[in-house]
PDB file of N, CA and C in Angstrom:
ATOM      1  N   UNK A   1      16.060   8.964   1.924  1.00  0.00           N
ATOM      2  CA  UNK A   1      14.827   8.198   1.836  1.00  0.00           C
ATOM      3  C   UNK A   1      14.958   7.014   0.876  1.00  0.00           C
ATOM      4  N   UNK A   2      15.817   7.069  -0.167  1.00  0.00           N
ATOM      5  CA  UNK A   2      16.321   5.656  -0.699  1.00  0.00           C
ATOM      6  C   UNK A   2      16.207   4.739   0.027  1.00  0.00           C
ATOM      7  N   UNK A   3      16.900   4.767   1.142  1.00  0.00           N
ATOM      8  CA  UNK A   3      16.991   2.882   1.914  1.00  0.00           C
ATOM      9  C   UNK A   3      15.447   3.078   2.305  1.00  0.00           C
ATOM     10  N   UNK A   4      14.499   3.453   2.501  1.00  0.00           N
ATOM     11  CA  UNK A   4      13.478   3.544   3.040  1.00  0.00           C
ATOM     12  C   UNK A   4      12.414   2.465   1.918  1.00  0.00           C
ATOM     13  N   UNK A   5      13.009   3.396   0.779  1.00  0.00           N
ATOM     14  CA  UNK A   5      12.384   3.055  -0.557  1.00  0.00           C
ATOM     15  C   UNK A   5      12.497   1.606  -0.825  1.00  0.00           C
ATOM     16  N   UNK A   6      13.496   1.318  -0.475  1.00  0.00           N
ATOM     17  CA  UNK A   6      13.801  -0.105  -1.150  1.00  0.00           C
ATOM     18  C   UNK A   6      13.838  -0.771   0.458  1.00  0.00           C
ATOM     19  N   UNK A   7      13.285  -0.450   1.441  1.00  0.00           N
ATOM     20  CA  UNK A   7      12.792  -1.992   2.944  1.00  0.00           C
ATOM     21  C   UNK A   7      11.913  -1.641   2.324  1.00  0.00           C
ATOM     22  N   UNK A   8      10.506  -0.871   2.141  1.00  0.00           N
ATOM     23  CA  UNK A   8       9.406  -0.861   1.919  1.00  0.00           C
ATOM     24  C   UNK A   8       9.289  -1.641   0.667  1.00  0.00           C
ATOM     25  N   UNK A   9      10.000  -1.717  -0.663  1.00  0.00           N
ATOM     26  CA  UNK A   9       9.517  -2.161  -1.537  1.00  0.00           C
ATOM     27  C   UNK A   9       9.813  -3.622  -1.649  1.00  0.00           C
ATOM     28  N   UNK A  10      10.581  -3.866  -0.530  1.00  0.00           N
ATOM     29  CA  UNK A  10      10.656  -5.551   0.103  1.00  0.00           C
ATOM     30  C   UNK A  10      10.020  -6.109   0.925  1.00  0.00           C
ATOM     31  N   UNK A  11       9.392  -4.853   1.688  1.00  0.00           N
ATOM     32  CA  UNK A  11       8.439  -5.479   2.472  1.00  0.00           C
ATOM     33  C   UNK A  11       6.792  -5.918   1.727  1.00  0.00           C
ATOM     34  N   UNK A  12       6.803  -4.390   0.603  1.00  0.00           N
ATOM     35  CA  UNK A  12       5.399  -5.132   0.140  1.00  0.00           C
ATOM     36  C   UNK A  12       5.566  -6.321  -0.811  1.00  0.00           C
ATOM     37  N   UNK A  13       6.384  -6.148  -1.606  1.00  0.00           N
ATOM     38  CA  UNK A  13       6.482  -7.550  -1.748  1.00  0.00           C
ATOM     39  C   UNK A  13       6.683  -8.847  -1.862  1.00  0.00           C
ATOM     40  N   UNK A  14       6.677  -8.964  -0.532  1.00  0.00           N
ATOM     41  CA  UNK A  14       6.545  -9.952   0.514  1.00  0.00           C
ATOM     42  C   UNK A  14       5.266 -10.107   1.198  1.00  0.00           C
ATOM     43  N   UNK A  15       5.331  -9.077   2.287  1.00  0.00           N
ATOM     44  CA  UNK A  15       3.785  -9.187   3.191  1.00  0.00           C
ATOM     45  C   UNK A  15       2.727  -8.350   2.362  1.00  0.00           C
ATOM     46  N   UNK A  16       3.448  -7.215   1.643  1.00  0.00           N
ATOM     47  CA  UNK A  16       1.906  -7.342   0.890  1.00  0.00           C
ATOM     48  C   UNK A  16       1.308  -8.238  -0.061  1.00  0.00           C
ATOM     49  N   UNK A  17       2.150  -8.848  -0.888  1.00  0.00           N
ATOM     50  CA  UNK A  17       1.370 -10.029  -1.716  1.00  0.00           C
ATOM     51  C   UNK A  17       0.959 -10.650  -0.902  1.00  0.00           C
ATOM     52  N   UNK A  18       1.214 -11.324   0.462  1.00  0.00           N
ATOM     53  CA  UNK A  18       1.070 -12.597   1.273  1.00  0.00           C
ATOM     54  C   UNK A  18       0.046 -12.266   1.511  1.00  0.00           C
ATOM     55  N   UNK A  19      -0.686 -11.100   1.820  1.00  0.00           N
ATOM     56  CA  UNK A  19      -2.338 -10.209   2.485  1.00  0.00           C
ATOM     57  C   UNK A  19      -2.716 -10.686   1.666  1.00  0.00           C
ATOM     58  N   UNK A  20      -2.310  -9.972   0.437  1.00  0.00           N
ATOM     59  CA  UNK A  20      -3.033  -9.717  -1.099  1.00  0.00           C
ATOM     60  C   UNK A  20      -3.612 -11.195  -1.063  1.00  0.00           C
ATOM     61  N   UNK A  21      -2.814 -11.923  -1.399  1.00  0.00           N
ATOM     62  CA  UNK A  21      -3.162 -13.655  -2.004  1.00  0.00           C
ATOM     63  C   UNK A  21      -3.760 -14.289  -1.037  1.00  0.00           C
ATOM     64  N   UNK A  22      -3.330 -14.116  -0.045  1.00  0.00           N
ATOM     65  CA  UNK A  22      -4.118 -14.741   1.068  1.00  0.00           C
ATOM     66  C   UNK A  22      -5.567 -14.417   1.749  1.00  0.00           C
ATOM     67  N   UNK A  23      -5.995 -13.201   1.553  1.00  0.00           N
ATOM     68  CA  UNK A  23      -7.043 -12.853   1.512  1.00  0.00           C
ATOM     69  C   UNK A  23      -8.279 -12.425   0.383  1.00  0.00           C
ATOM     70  N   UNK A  24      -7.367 -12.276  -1.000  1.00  0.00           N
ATOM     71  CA  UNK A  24      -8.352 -11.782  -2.187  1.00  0.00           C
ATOM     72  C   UNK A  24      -8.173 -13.288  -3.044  1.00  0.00           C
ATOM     73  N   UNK A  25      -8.703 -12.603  -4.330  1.00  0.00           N
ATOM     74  CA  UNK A  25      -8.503 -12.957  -5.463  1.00  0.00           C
ATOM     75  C   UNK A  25      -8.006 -12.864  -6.213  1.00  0.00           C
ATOM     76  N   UNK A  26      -6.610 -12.674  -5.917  1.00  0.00           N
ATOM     77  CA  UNK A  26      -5.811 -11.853  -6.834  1.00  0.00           C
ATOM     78  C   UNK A  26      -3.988 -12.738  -7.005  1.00  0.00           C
ATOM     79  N   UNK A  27      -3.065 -12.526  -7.652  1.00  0.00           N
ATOM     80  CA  UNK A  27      -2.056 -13.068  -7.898  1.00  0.00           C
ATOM     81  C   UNK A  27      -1.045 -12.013  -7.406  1.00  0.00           C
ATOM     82  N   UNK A  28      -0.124 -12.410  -6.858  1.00  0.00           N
ATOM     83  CA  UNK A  28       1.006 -11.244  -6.841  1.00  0.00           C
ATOM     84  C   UNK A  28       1.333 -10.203  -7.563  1.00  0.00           C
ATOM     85  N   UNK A  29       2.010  -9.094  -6.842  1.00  0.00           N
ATOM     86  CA  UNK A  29       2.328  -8.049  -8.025  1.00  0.00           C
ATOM     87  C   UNK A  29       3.627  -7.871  -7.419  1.00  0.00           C
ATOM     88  N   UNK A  30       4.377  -7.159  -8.397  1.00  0.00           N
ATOM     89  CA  UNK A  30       5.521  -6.785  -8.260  1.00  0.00           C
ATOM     90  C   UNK A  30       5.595  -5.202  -8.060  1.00  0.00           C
ATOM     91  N   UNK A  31       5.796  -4.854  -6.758  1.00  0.00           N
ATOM     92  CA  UNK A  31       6.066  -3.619  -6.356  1.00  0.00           C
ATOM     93  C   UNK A  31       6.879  -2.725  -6.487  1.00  0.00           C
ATOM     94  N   UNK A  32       7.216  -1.300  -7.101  1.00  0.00           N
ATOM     95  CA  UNK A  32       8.048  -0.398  -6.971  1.00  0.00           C
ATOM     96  C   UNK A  32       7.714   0.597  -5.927  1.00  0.00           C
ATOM     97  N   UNK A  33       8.888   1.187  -5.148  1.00  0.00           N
ATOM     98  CA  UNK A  33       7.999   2.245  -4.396  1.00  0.00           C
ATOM     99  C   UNK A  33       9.107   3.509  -4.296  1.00  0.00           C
ATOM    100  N   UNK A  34       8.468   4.664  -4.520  1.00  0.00           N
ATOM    101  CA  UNK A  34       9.605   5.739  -4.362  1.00  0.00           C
ATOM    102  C   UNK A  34       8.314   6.550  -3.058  1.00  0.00           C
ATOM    103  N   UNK A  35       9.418   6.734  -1.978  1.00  0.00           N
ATOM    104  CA  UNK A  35       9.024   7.839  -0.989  1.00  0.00           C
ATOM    105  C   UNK A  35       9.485   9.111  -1.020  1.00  0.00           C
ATOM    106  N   UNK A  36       8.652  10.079  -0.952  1.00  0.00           N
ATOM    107  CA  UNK A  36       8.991  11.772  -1.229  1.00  0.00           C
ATOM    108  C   UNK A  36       8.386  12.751  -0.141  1.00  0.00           C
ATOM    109  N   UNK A  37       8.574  13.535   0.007  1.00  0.00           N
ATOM    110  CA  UNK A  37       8.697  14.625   0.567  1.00  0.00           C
ATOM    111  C   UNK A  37       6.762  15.557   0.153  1.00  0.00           C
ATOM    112  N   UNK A  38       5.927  15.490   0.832  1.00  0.00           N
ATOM    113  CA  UNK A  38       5.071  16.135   0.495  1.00  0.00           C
ATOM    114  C   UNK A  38       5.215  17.826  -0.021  1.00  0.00           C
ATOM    115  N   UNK A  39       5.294  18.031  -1.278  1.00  0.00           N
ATOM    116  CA  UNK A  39       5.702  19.524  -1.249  1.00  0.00           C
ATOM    117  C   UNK A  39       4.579  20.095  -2.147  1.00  0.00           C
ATOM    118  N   UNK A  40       3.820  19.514  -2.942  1.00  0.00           N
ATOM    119  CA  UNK A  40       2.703  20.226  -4.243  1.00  0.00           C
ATOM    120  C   UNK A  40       1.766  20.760  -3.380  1.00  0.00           C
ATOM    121  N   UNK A  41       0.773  21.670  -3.684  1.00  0.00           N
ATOM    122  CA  UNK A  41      -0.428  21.783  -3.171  1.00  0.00           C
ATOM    123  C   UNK A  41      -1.532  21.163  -2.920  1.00  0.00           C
ATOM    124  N   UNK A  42      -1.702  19.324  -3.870  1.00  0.00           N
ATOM    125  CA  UNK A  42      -2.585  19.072  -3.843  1.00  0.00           C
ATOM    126  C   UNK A  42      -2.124  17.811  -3.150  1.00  0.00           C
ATOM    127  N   UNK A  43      -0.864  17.871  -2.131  1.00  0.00           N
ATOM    128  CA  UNK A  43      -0.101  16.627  -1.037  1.00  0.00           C
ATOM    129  C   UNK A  43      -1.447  16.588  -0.096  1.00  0.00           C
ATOM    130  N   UNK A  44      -1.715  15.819   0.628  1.00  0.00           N
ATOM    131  CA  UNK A  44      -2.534  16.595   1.610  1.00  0.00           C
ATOM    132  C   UNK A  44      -1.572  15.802   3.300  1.00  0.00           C
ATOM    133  N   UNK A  45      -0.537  15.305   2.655  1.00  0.00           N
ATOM    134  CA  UNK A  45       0.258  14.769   3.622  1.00  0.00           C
ATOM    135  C   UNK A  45       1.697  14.915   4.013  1.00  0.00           C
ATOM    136  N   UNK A  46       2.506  14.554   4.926  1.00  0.00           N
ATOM    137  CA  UNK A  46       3.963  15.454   4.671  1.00  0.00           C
ATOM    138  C   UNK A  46       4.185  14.596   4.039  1.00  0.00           C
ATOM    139  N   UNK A  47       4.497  12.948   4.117  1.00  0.00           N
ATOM    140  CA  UNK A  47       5.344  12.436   3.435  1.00  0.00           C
ATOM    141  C   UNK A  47       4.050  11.446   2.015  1.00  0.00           C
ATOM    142  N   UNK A  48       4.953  11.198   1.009  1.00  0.00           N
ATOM    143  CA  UNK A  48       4.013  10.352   0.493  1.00  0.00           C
ATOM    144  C   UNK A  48       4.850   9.344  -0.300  1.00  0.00           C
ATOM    145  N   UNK A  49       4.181   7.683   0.486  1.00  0.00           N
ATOM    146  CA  UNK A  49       4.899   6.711  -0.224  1.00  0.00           C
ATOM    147  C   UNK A  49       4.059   6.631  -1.913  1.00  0.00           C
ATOM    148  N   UNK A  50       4.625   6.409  -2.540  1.00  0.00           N
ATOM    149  CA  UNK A  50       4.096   6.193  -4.341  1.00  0.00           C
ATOM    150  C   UNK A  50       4.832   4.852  -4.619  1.00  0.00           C
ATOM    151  N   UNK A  51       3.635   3.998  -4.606  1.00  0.00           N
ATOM    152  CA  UNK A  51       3.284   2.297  -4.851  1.00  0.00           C
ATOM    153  C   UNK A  51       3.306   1.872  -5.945  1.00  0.00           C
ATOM    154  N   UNK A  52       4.489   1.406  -7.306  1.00  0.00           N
ATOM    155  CA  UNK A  52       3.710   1.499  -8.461  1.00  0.00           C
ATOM    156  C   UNK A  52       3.732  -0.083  -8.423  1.00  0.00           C
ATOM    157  N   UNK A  53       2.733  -0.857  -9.551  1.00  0.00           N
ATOM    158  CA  UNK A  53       2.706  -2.249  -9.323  1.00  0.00           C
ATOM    159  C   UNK A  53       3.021  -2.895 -10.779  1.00  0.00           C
ATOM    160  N   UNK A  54       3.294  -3.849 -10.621  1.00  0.00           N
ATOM    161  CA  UNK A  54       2.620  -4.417 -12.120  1.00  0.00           C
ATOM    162  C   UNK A  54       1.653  -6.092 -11.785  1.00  0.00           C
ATOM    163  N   UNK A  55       1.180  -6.259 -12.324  1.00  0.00           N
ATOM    164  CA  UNK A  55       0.345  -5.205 -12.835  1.00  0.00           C
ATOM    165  C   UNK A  55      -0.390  -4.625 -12.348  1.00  0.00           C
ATOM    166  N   UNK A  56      -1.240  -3.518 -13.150  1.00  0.00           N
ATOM    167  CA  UNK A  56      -2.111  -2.137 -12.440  1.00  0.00           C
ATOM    168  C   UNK A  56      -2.690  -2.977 -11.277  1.00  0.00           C
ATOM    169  N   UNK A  57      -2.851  -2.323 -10.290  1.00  0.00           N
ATOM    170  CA  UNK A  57      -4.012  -2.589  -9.187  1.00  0.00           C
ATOM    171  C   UNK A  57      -5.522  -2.379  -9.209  1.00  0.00           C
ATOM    172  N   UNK A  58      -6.037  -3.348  -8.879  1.00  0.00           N
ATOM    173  CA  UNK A  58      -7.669  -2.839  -9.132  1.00  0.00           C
ATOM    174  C   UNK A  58      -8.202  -2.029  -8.434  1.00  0.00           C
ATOM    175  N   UNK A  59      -9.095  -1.352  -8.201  1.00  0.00           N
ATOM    176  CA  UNK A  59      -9.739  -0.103  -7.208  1.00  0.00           C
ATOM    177  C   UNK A  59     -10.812  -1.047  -6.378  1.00  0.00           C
ATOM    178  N   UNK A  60     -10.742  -2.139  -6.496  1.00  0.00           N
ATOM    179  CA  UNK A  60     -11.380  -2.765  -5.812  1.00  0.00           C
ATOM    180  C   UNK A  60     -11.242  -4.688  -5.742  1.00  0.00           C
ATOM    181  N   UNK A  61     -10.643  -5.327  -4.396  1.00  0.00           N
ATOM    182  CA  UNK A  61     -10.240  -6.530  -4.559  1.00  0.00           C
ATOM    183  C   UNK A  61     -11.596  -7.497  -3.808  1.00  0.00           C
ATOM    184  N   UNK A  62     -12.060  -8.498  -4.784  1.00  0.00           N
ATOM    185  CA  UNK A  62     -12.560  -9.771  -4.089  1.00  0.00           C
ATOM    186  C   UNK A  62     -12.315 -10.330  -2.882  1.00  0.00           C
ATOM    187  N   UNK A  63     -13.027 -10.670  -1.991  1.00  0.00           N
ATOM    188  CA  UNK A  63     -12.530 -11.745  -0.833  1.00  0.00           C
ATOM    189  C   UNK A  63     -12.326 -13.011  -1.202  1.00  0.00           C
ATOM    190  N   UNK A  64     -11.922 -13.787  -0.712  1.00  0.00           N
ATOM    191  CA  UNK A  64     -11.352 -15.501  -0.974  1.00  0.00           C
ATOM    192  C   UNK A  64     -12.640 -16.109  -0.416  1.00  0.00           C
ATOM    193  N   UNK A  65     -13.423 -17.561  -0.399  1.00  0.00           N
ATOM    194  CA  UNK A  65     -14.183 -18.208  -0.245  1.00  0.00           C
ATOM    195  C   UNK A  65     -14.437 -17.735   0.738  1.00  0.00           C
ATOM    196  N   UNK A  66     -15.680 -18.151   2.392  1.00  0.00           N
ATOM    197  CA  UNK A  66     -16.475 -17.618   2.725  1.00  0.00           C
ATOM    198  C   UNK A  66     -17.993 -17.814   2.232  1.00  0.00           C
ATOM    199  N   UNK A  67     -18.999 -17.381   3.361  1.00  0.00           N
ATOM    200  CA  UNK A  67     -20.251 -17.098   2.549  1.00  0.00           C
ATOM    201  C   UNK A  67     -20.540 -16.071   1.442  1.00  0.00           C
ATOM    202  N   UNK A  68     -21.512 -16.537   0.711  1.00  0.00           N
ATOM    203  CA  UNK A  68     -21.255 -15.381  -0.608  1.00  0.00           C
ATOM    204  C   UNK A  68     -21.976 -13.983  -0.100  1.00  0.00           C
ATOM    205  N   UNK A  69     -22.658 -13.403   1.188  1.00  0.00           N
ATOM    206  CA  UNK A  69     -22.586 -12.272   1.289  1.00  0.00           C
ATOM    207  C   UNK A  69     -21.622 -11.684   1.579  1.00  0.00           C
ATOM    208  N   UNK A  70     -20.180 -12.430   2.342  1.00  0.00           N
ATOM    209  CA  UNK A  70     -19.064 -11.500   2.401  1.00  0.00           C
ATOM    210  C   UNK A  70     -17.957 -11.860   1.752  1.00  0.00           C
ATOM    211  N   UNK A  71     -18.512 -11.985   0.695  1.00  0.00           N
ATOM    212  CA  UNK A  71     -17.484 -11.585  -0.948  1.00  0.00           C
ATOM    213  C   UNK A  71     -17.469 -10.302  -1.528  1.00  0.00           C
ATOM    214  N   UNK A  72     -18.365  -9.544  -0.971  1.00  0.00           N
ATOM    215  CA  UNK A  72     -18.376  -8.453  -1.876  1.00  0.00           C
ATOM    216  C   UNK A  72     -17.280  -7.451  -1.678  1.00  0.00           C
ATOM    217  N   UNK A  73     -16.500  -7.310  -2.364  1.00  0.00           N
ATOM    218  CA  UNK A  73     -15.363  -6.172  -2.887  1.00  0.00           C
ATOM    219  C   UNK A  73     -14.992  -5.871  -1.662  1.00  0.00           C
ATOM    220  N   UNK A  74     -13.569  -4.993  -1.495  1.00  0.00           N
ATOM    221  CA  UNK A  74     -13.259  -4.629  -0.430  1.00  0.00           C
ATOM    222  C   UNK A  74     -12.295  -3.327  -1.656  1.00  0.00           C
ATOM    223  N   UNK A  75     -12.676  -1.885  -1.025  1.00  0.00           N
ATOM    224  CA  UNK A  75     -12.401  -1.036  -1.493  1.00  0.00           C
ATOM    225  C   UNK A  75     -10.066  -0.897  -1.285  1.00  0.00           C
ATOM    226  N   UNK A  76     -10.017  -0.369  -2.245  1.00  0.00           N
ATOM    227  CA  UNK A  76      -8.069  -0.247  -2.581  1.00  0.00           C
ATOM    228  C   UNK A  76      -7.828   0.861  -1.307  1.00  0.00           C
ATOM    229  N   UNK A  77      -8.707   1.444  -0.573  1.00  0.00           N
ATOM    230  CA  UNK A  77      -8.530   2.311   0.801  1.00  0.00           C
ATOM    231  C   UNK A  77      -8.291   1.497   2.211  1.00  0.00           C
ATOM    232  N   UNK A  78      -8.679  -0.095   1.755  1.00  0.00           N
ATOM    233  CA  UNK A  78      -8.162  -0.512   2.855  1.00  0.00           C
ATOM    234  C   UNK A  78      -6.510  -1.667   2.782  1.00  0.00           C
ATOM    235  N   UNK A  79      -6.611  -2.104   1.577  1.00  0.00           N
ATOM    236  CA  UNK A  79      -5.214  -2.016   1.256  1.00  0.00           C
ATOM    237  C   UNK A  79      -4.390  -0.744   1.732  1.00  0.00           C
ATOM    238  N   UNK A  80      -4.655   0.186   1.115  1.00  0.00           N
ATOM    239  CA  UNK A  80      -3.794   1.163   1.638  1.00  0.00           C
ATOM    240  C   UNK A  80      -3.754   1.594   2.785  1.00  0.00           C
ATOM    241  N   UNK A  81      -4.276   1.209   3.636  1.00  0.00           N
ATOM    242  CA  UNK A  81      -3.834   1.431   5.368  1.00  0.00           C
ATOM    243  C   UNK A  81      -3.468   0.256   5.497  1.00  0.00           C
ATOM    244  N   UNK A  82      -3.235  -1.333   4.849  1.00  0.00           N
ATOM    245  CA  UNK A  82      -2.491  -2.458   5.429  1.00  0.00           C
ATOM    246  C   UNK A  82      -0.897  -1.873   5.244  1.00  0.00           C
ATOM    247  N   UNK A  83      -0.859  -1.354   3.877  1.00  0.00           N
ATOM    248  CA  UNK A  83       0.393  -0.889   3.356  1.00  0.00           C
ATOM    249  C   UNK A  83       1.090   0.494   4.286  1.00  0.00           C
ATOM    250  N   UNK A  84       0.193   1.191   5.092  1.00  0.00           N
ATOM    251  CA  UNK A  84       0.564   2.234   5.451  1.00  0.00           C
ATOM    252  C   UNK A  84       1.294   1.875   6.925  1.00  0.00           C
ATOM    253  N   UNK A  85       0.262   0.646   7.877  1.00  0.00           N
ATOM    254  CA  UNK A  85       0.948  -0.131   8.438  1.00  0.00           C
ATOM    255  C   UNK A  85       2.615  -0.693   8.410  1.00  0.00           C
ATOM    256  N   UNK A  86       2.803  -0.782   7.313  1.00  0.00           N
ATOM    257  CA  UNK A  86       3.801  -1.745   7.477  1.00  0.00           C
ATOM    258  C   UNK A  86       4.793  -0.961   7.401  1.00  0.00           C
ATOM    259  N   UNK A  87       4.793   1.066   7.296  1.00  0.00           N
ATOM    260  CA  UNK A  87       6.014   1.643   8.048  1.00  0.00           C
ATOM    261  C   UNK A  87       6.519   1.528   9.026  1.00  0.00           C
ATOM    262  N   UNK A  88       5.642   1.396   9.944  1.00  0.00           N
ATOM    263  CA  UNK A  88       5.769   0.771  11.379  1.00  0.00           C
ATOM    264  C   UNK A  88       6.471  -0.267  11.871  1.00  0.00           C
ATOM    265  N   UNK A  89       6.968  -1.274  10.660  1.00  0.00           N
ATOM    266  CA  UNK A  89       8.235  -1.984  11.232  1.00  0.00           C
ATOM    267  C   UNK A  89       9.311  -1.768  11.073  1.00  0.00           C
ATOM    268  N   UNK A  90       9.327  -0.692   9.906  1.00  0.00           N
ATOM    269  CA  UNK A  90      10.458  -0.582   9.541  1.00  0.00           C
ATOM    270  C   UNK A  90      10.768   0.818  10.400  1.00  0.00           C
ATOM    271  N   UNK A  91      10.076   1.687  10.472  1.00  0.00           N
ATOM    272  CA  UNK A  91      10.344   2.877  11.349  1.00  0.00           C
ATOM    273  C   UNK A  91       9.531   3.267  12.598  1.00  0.00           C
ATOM    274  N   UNK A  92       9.110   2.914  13.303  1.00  0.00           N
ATOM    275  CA  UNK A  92       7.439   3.509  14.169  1.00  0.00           C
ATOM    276  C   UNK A  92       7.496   5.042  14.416  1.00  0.00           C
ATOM    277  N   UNK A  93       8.759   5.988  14.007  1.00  0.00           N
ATOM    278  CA  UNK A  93       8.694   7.362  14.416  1.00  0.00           C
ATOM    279  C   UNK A  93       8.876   7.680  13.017  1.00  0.00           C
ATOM    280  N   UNK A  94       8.536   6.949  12.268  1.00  0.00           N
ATOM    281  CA  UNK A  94       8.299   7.963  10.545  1.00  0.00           C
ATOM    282  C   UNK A  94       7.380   8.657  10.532  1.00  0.00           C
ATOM    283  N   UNK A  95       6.829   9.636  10.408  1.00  0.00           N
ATOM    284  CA  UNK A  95       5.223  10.192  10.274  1.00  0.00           C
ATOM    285  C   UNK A  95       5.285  10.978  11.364  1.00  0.00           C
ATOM    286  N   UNK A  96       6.225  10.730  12.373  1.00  0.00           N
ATOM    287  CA  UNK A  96       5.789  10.983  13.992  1.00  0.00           C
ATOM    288  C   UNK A  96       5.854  12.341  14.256  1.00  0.00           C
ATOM    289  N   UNK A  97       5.414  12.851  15.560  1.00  0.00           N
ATOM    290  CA  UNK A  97       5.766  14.539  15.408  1.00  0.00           C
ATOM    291  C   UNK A  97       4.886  15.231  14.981  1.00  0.00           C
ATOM    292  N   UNK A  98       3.466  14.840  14.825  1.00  0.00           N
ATOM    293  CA  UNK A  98       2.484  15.148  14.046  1.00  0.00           C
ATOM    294  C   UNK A  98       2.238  15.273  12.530  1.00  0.00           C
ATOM    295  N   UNK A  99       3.856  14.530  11.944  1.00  0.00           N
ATOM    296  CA  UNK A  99       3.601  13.842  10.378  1.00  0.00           C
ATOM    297  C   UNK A  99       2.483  13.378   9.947  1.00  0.00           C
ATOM    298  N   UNK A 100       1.841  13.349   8.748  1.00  0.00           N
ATOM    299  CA  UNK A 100       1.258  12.441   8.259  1.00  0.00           C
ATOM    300  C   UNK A 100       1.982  11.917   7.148  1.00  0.00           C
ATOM    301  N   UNK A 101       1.821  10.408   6.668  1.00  0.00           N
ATOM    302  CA  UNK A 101       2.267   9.780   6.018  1.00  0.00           C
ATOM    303  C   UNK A 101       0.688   9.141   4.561  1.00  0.00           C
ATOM    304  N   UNK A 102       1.139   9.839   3.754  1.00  0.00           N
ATOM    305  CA  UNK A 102      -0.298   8.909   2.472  1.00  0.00           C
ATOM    306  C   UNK A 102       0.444   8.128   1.629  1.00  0.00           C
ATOM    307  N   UNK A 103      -0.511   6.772   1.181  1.00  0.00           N
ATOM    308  CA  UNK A 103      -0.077   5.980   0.524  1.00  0.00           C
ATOM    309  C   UNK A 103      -0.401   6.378  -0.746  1.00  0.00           C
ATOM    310  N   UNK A 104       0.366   6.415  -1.614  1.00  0.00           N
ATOM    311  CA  UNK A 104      -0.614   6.220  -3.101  1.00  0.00           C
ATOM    312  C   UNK A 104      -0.070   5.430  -4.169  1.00  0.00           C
ATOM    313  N   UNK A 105      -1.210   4.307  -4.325  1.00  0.00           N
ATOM    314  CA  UNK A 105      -0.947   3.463  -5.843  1.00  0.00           C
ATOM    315  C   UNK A 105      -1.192   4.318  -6.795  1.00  0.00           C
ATOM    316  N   UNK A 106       0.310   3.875  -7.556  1.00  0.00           N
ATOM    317  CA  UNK A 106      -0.191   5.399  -8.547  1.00  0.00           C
ATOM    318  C   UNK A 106      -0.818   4.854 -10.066  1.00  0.00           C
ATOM    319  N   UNK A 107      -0.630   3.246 -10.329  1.00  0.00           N
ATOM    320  CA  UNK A 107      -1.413   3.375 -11.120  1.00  0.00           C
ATOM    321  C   UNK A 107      -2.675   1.632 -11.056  1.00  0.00           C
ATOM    322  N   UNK A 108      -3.885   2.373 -10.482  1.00  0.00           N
ATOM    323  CA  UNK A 108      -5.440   1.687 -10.494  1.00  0.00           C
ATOM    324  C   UNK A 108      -5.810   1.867 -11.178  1.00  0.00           C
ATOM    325  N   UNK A 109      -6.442   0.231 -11.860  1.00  0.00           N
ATOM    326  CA  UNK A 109      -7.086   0.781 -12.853  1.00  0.00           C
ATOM    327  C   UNK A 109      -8.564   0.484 -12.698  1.00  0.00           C
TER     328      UNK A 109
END
């Protein structure tokens, strides 16, 4: 799962800053990512990618200009299905088989 670790942590950052900046308010981050093996009790998934950033991620990102009713926040749950997406180029049968795959930034602040 190493090489996995490191396309993913090139892919986010790349296309995930490019989302990130291009759609929020926010500046790039620099991504680490280690993928593991769901094994604790409180996994609720088989596999789980772990996103770390710098800096911390917010639990909630701004939209970019627009009318000002749809500025309001966009919750770190939908980041994390852009990010969960983007296994899919690198593998489309990761997860597969009735896998599930969870994202988690591990540190929001």
């Amino acid at each position: 799962m190493k090489d996995l670790d490191r396309i993913l942590e090139k892919l986010y950052n790349k296309l995930g800053n490019n989302f990130l900046t291009k759609n929020f308010e926010t500046g790039p981050f620099e991504f680490r990512v280690n993928v593991r093996k769901g094994k604790y009790d409180n996994d609720l998934k088989d596999y789980i990618v772990e996103v770390y950033s710098i800096p911390d991620m917010p639990d909630q990102f701004k939209y970019k200009g627009g009318p000002r009713d749809l500025m309001s926040g966009v919750h770190i749950s939908i980041i994390k299905r852009e990010f969960r997406n983007y296994i899919n180029l690198v593998d489309p049968t990761f997860g597969g088989f009735g896998k599930t795959v969870g994202i988690n930034f591990m540190n929001v602040k």
